[in-house]
PDB file of N, CA and C in Angstrom:
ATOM      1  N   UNK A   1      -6.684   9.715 -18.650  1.00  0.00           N
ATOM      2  CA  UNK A   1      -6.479   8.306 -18.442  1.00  0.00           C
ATOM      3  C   UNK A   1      -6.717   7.995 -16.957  1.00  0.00           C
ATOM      4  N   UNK A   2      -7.041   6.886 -16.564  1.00  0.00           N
ATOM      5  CA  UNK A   2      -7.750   7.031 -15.009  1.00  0.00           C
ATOM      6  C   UNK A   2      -6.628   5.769 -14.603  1.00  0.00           C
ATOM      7  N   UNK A   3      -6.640   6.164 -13.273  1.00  0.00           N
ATOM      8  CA  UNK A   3      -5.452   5.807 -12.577  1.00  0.00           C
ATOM      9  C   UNK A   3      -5.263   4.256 -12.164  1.00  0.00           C
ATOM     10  N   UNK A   4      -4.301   3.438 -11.984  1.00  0.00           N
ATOM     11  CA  UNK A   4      -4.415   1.775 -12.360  1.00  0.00           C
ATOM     12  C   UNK A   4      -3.794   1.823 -11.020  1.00  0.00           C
ATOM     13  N   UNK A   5      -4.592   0.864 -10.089  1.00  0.00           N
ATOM     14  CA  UNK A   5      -4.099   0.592  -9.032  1.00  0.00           C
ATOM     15  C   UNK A   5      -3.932  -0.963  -8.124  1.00  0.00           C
ATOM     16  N   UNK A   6      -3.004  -1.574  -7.385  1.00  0.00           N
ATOM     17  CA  UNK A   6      -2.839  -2.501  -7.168  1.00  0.00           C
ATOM     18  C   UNK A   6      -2.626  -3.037  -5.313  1.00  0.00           C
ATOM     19  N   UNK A   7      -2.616  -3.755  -4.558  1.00  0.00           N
ATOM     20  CA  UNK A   7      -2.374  -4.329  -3.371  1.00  0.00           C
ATOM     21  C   UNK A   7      -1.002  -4.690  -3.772  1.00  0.00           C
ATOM     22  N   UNK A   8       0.343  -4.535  -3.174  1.00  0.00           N
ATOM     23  CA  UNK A   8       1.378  -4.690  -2.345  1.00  0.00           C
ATOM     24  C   UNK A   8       1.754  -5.179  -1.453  1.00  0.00           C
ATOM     25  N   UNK A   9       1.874  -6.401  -1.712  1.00  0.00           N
ATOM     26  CA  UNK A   9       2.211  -7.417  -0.148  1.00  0.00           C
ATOM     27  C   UNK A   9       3.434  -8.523  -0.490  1.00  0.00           C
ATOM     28  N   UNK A  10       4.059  -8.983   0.765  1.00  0.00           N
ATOM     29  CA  UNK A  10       4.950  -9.699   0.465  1.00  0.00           C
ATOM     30  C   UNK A  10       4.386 -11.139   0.424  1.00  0.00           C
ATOM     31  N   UNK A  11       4.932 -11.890   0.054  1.00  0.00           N
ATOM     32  CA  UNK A  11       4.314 -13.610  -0.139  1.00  0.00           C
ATOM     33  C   UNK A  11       4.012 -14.150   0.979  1.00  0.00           C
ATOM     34  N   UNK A  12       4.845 -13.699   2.450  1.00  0.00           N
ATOM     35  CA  UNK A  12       4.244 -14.170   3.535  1.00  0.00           C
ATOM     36  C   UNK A  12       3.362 -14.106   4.285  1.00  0.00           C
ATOM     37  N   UNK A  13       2.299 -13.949   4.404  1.00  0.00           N
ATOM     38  CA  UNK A  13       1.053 -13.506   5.256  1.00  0.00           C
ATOM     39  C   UNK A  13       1.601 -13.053   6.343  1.00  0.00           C
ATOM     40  N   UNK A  14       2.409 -13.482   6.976  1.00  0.00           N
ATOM     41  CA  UNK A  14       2.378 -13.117   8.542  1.00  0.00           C
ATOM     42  C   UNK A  14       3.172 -11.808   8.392  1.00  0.00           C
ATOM     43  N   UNK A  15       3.695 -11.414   7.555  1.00  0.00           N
ATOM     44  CA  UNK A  15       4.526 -10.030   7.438  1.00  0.00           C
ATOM     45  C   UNK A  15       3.266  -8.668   8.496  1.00  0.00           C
ATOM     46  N   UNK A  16       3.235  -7.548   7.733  1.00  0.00           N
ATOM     47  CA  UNK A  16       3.383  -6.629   8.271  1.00  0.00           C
ATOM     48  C   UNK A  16       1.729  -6.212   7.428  1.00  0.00           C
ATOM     49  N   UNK A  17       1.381  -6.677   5.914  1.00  0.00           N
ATOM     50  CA  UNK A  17       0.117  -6.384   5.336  1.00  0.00           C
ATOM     51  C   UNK A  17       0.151  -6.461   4.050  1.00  0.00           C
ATOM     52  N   UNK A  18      -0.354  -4.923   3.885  1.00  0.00           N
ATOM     53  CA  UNK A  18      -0.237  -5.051   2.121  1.00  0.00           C
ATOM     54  C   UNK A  18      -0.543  -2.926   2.021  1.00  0.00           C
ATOM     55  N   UNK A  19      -0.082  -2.808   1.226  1.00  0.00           N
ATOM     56  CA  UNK A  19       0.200  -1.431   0.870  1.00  0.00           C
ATOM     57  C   UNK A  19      -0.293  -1.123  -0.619  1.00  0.00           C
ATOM     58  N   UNK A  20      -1.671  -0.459  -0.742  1.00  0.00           N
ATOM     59  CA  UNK A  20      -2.149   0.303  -1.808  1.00  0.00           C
ATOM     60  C   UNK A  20      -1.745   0.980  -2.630  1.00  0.00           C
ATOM     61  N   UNK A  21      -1.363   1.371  -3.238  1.00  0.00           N
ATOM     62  CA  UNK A  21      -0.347   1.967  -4.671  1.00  0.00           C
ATOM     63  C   UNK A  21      -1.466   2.325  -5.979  1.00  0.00           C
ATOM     64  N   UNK A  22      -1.439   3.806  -6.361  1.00  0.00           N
ATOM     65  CA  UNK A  22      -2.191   4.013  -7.442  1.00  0.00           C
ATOM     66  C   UNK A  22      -1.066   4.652  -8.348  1.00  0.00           C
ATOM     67  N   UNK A  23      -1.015   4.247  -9.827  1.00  0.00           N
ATOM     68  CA  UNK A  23      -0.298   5.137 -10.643  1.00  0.00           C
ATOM     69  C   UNK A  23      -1.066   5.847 -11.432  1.00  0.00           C
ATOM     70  N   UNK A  24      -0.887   7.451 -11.943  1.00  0.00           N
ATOM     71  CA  UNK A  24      -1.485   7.902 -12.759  1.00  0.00           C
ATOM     72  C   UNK A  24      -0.299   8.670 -13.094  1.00  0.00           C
ATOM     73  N   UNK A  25      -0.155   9.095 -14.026  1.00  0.00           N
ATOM     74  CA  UNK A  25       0.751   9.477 -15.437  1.00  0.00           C
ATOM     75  C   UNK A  25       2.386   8.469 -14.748  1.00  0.00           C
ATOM     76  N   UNK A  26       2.936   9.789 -14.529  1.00  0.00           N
ATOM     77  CA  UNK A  26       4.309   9.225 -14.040  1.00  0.00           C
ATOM     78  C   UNK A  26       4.186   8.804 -12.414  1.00  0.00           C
ATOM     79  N   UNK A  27       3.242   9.114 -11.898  1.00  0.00           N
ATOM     80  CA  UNK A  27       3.273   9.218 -10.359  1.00  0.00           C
ATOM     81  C   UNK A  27       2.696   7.816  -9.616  1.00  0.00           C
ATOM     82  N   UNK A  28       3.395   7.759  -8.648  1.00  0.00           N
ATOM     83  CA  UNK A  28       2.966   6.661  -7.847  1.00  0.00           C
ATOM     84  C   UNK A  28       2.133   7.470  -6.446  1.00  0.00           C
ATOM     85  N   UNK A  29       1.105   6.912  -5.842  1.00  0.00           N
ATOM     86  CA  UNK A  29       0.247   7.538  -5.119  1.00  0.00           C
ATOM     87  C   UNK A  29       0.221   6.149  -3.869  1.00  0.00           C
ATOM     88  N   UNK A  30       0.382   6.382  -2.877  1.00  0.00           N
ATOM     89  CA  UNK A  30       0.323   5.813  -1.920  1.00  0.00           C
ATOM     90  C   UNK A  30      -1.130   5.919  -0.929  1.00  0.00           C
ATOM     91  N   UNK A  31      -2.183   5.071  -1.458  1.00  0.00           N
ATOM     92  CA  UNK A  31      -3.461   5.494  -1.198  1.00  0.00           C
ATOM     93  C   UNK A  31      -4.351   4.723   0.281  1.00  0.00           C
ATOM     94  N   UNK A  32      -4.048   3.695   0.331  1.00  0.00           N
ATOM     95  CA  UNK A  32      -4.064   2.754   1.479  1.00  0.00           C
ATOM     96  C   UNK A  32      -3.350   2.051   2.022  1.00  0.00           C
ATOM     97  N   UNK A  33      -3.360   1.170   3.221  1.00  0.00           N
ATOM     98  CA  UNK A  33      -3.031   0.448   3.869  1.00  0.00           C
ATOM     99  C   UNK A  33      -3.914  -1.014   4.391  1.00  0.00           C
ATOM    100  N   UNK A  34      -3.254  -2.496   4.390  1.00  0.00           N
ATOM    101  CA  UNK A  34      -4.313  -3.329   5.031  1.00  0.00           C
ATOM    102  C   UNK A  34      -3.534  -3.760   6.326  1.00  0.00           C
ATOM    103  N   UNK A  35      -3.648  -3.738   7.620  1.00  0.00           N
ATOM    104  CA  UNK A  35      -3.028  -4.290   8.425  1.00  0.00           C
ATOM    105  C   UNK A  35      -3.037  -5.963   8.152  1.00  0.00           C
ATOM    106  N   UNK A  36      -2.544  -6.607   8.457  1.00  0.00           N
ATOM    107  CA  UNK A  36      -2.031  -8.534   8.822  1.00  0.00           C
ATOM    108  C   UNK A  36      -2.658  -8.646  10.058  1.00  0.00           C
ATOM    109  N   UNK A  37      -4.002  -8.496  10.397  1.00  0.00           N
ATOM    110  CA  UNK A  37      -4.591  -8.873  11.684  1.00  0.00           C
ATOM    111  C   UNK A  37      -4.370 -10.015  12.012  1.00  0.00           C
ATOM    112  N   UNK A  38      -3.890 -11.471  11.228  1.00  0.00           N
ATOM    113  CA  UNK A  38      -3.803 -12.607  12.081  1.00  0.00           C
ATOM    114  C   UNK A  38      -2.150 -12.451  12.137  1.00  0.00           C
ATOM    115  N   UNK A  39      -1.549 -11.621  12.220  1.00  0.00           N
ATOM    116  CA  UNK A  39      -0.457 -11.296  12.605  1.00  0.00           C
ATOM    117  C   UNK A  39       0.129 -10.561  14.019  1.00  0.00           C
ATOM    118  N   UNK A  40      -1.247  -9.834  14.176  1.00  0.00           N
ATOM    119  CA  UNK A  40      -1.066  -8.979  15.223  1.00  0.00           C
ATOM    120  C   UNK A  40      -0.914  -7.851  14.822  1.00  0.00           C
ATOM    121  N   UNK A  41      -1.246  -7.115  13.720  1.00  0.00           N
ATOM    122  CA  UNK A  41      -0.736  -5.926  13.622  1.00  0.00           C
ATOM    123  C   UNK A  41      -1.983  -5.738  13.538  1.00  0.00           C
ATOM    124  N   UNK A  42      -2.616  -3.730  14.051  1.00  0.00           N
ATOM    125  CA  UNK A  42      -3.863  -3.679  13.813  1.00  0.00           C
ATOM    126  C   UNK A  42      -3.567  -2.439  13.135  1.00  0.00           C
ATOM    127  N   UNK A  43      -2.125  -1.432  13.612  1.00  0.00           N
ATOM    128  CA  UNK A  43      -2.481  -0.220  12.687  1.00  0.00           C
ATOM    129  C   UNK A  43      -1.146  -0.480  11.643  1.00  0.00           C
ATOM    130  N   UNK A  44      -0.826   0.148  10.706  1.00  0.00           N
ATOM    131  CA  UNK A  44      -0.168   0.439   9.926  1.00  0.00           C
ATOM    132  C   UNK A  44      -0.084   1.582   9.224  1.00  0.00           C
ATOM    133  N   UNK A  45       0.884   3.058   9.077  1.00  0.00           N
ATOM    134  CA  UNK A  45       0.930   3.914   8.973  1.00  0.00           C
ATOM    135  C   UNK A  45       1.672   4.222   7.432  1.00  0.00           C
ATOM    136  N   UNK A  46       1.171   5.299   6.678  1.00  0.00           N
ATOM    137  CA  UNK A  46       2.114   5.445   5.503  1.00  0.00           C
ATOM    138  C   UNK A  46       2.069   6.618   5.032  1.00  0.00           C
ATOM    139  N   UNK A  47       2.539   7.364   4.117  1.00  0.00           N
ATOM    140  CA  UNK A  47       2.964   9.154   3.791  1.00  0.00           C
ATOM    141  C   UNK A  47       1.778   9.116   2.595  1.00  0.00           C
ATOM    142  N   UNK A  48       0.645   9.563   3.009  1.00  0.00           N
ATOM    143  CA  UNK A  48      -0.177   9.843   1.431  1.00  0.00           C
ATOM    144  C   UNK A  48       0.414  10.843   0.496  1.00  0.00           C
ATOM    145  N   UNK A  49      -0.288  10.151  -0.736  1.00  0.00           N
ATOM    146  CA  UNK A  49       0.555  11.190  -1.740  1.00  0.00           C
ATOM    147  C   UNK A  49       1.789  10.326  -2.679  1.00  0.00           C
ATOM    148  N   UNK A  50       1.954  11.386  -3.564  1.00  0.00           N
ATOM    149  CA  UNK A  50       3.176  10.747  -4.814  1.00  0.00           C
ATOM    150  C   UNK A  50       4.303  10.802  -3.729  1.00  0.00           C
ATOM    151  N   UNK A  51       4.992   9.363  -4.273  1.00  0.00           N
ATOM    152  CA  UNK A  51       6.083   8.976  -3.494  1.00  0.00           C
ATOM    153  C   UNK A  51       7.407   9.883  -4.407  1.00  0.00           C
ATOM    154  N   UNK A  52       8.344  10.518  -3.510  1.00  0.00           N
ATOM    155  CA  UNK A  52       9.006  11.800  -3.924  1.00  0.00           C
ATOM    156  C   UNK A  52      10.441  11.212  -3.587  1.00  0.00           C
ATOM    157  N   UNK A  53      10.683   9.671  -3.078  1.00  0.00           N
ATOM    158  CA  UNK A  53      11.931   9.331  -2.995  1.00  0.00           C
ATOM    159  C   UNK A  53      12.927   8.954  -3.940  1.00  0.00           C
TER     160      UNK A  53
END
C-alpha cells in the first residue's frame, strides 16, 4: 500500500510553516519541512523518520 501524505500547518500564516507528514502502515514519517518566509523564518528543523513519541 503506498504511503498517504499531507502538509501540516496551523491556520495562521504568520506562524512558524508547515510540516510534512507521511503515513504508511501504522507509522507516521516526518518527511519535510516549509519555512513561513513572509514571516521571517528561513530555516526550520525536524527529527526524520517514524515519530517514536
Amino acid at each position: 500500500m503506498p504511503a498517504v501524505g499531507d502538509w501540516l500547518e496551523r491556520d495562521q500564516p504568520s506562524w512558524w510553516g508547515a510540516f510534512r507528514v507521511e503515513c504508511l502502515d501504522t507509522w507516521a514519517y516526518g518527511v519535510g519541512v516549509r519555512p513561513a518566509r513572509d514571516a521571517g523564518w528561513r530555516v526550520v528543523s525536524w527529527e526524520k523518520g517514524p515519530d517514536d513519541d
